[in-house]
N, C-alpha and C. Protein backbone atom coordinates (compact mmCIF):
# COMPACT_ATOMS: atom_id res chain seq x y z
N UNK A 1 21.73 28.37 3.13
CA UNK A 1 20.45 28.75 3.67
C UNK A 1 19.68 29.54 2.60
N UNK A 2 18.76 28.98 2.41
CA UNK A 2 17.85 29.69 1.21
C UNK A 2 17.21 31.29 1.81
N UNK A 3 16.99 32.26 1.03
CA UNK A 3 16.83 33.61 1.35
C UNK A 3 15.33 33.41 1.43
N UNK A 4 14.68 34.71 1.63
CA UNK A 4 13.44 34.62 1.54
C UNK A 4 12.61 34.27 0.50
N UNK A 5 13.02 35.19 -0.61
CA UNK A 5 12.25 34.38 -2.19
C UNK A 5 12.68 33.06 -2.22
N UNK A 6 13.47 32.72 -2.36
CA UNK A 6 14.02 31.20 -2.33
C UNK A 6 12.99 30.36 -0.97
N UNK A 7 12.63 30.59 -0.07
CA UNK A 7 11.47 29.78 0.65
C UNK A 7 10.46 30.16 0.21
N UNK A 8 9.93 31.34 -0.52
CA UNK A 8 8.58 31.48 -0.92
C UNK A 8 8.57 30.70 -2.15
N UNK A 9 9.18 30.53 -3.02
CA UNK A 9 9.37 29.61 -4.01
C UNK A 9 9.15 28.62 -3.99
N UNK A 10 9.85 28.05 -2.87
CA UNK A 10 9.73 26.82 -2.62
C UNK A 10 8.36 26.08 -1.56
N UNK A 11 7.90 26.66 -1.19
CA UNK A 11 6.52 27.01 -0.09
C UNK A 11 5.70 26.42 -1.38
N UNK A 12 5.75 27.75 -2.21
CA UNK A 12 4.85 27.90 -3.31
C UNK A 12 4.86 26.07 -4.06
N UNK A 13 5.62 25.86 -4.34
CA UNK A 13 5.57 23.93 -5.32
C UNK A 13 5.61 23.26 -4.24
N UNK A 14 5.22 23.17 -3.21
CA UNK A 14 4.60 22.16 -1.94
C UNK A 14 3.17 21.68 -2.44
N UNK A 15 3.07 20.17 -2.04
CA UNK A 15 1.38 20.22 -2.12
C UNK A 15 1.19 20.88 -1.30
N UNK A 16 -0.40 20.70 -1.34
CA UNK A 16 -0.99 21.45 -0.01
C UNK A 16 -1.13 20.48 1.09
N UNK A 17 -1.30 21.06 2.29
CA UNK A 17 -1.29 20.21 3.81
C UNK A 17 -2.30 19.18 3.31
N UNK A 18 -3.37 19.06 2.63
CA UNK A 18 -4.04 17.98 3.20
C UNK A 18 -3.75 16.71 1.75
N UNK A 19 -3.23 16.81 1.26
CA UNK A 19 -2.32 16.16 0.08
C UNK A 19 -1.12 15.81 1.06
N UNK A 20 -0.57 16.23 1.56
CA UNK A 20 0.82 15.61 2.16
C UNK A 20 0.20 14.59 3.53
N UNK A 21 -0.74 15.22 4.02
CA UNK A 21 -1.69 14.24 5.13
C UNK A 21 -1.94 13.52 4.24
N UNK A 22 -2.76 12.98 2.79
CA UNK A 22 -2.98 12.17 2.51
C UNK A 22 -1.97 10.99 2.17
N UNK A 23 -0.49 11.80 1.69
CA UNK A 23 0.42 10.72 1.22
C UNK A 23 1.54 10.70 2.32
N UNK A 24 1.10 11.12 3.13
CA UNK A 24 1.48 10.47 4.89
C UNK A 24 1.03 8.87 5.30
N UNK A 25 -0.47 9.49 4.97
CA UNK A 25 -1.63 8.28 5.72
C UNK A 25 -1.17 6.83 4.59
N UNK A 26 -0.74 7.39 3.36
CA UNK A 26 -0.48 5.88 2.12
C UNK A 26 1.17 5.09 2.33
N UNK A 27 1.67 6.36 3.06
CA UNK A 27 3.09 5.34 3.60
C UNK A 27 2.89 4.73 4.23
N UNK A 28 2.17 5.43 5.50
CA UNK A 28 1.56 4.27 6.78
C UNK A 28 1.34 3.09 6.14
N UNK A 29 0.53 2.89 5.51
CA UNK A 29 0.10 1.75 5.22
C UNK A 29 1.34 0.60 4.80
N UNK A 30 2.47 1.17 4.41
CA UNK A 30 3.57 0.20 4.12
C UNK A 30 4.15 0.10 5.37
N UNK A 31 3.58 0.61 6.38
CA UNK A 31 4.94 0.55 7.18
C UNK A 31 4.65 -0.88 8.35
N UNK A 32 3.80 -1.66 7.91
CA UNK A 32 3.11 -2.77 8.72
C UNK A 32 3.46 -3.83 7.59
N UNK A 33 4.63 -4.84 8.28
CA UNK A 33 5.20 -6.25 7.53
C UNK A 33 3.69 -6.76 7.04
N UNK A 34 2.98 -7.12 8.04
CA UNK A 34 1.70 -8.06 7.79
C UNK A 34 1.06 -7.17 6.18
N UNK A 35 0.92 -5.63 6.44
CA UNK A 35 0.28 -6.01 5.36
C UNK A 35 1.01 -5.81 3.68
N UNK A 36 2.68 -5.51 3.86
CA UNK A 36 3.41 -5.74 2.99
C UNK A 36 3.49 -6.75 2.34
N UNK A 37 3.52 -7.86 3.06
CA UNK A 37 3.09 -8.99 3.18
C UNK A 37 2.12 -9.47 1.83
N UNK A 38 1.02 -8.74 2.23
CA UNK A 38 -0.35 -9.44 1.94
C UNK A 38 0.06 -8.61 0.18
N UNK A 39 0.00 -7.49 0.56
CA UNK A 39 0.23 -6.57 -0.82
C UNK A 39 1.35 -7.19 -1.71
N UNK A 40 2.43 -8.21 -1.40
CA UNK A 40 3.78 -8.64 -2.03
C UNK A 40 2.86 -10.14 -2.43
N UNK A 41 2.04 -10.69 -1.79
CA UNK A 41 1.00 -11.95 -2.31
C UNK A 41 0.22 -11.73 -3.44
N UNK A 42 -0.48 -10.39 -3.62
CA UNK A 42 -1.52 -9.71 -3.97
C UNK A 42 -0.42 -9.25 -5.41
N UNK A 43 0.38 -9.23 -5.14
CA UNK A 43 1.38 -8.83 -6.71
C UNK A 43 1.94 -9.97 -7.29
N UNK A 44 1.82 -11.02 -6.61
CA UNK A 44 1.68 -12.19 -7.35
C UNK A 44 0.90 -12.62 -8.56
N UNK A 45 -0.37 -12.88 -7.42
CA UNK A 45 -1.79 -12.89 -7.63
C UNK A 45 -2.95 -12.98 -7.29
N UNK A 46 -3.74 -12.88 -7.78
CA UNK A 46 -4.91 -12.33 -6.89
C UNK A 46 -5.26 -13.44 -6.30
N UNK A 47 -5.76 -13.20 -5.00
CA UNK A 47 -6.27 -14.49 -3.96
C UNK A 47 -7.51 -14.46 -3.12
N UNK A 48 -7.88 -15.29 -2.55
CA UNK A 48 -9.06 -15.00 -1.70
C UNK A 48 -8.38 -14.96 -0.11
N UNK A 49 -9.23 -14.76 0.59
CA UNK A 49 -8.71 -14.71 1.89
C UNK A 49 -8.31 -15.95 2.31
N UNK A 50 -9.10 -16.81 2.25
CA UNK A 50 -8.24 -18.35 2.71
C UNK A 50 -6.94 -18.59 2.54
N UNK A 51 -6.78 -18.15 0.90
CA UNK A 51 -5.64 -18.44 0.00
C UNK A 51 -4.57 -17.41 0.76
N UNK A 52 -4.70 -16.59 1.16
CA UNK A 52 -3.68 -15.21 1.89
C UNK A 52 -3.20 -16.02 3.14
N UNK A 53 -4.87 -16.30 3.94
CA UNK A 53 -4.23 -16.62 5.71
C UNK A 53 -3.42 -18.18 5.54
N UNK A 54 -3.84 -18.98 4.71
CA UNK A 54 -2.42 -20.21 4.53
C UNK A 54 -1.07 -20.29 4.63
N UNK A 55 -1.21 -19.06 2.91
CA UNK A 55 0.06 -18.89 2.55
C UNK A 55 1.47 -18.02 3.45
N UNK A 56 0.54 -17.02 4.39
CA UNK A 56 0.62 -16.34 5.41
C UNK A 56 0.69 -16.76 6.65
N UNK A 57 0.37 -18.15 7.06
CA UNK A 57 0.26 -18.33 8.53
C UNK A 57 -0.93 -17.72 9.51
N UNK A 58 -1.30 -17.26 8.40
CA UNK A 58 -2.28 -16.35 9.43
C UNK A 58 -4.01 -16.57 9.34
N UNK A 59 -4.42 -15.70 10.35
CA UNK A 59 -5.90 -16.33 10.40
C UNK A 59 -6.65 -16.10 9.78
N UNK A 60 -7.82 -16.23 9.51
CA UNK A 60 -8.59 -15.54 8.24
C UNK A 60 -9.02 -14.21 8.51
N UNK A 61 -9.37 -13.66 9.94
CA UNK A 61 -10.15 -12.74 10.47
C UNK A 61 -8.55 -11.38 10.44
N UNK A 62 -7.67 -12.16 11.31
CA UNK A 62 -6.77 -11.16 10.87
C UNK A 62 -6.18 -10.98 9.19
N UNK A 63 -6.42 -11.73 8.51
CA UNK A 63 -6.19 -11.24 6.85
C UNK A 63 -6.99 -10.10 6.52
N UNK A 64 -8.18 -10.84 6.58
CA UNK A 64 -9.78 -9.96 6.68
C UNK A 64 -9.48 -8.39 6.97
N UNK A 65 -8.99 -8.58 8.25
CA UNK A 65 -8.98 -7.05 8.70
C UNK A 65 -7.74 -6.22 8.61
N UNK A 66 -6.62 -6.92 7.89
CA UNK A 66 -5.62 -6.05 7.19
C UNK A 66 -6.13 -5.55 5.72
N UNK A 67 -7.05 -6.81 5.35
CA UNK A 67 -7.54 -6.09 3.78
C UNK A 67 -8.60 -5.34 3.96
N UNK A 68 -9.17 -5.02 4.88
CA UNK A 68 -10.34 -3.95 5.00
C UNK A 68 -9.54 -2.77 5.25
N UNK A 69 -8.28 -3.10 6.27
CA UNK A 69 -7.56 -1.18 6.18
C UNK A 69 -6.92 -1.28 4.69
N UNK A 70 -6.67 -2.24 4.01
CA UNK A 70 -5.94 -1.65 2.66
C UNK A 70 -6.70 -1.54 1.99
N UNK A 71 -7.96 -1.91 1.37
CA UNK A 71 -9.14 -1.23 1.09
C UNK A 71 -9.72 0.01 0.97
N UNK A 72 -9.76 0.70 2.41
CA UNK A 72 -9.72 1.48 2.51
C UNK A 72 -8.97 2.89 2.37
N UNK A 73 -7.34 2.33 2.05
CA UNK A 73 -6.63 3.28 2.01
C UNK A 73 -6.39 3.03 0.25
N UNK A 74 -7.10 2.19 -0.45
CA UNK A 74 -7.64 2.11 -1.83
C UNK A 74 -5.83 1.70 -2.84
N UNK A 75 -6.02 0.65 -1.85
CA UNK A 75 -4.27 -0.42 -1.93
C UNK A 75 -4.74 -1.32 -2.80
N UNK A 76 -6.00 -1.97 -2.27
CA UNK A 76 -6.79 -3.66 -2.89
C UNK A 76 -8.32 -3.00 -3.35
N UNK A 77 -8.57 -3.67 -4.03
CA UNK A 77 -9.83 -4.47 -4.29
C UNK A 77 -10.86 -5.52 -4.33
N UNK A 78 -11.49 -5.72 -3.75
CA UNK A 78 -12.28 -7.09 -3.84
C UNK A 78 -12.97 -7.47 -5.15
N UNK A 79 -12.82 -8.43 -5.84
CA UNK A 79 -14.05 -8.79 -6.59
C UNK A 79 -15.12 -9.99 -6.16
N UNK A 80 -16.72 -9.85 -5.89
CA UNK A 80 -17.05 -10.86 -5.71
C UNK A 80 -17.11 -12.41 -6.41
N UNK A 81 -16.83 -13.45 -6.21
CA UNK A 81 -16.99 -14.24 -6.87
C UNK A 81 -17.93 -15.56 -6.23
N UNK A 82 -18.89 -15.53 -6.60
CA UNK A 82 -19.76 -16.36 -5.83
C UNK A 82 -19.97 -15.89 -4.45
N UNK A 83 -19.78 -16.93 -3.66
CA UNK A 83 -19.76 -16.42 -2.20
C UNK A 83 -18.61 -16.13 -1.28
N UNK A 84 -17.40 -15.66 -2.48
CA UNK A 84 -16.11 -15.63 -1.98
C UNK A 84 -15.99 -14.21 -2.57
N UNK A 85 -14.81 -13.51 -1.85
CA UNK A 85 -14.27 -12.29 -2.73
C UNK A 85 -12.69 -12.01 -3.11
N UNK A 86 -12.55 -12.40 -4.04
CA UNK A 86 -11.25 -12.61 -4.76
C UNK A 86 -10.46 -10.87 -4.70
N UNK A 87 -9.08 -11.02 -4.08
CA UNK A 87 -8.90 -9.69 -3.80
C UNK A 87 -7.44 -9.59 -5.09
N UNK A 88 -7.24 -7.60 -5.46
CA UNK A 88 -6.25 -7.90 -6.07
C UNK A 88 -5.73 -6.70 -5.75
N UNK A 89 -4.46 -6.32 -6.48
CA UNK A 89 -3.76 -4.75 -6.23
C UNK A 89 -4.75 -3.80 -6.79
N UNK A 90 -4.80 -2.85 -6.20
CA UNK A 90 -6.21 -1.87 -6.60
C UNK A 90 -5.42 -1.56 -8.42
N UNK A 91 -4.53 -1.11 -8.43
CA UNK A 91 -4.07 -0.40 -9.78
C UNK A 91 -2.48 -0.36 -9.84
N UNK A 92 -2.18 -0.78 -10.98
CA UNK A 92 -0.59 -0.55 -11.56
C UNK A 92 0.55 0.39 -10.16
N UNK A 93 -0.04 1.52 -9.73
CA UNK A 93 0.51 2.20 -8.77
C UNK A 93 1.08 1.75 -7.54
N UNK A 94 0.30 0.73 -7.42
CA UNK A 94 0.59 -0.11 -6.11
C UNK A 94 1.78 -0.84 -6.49
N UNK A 95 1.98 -1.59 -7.46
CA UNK A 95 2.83 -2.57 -7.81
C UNK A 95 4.35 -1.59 -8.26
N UNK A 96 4.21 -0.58 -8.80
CA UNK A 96 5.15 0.51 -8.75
C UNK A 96 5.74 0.28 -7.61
N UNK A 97 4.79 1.06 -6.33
CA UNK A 97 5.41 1.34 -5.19
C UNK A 97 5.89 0.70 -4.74
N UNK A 98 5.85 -0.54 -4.46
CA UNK A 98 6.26 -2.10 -4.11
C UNK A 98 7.63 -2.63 -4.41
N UNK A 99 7.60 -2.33 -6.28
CA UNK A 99 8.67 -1.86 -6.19
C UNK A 99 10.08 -1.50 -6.83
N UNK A 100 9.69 -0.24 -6.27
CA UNK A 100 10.63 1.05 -6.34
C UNK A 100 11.33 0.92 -4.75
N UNK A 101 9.97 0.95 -3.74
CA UNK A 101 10.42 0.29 -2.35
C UNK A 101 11.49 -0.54 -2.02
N UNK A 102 11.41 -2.08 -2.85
CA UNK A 102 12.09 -3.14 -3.29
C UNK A 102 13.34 -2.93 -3.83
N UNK A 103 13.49 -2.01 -4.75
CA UNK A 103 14.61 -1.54 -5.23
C UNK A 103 15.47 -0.56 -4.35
N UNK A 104 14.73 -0.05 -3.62
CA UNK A 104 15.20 1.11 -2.89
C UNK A 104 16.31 0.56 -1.67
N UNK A 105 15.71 -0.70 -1.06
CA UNK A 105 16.15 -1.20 0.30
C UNK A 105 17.00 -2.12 -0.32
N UNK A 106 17.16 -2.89 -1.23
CA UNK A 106 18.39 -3.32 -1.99
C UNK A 106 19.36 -3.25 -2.94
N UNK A 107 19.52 -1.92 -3.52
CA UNK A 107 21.03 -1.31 -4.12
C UNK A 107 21.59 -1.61 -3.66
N UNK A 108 22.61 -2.00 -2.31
CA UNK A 108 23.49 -1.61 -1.39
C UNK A 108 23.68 -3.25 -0.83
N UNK A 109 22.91 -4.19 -1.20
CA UNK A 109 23.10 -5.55 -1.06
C UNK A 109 23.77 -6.13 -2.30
């Protein structure tokens, strides 16, 4: 059991609450197959939505609206291309997490 300096110490090298809310809210985002999924396509290579809901089984509207929450949680990127928008892993970080993840859930296999 750590003493009192020993929890203030340790208190002290915590982020702060709204840093740990934030990398709360970025696990969430893995914790949905569909859009592991899309993000494990997306580390392939970059695709458009058609190209996702095919390869995926899935519809365009629900692709659509898994890449608007990963978007938002600044996972993907869109680029426009004509009248299409070609999506990809927002940055190197993503593809890290993916996997380290990957590695993580299979040592032991």
């Amino acid at each position: 059991m750590p003493n009192a300096d020993e929890k203030s110490i340790i208190r002290g090298q915590l982020p702060d609450s709204d840093t740990l809310y934030e990398l709360s809210n970025l696990f969430k985002m893995f914790g949905d197959p569909t859009r592991v999924k899309i993000l494990s396509c997306l580390q392939i290579r970059d695709m458009y939505v058609g190209e996702l809901a095919e390869t995926l089984d899935m519809s365009d509207s629900a692709v659509s609206h898994q890449l608007r929450v990963l978007r938002s949680s600044k996972l993907v990127k869109g680029n426009k291309e004509g009248k299409e928008v070609k999506y990809s892993l927002d940055d190197d970080h993503v593809t890290k997490i993916l996997e380290y993840g990957l590695t993580h859930v299979n040592e032991d296999k």
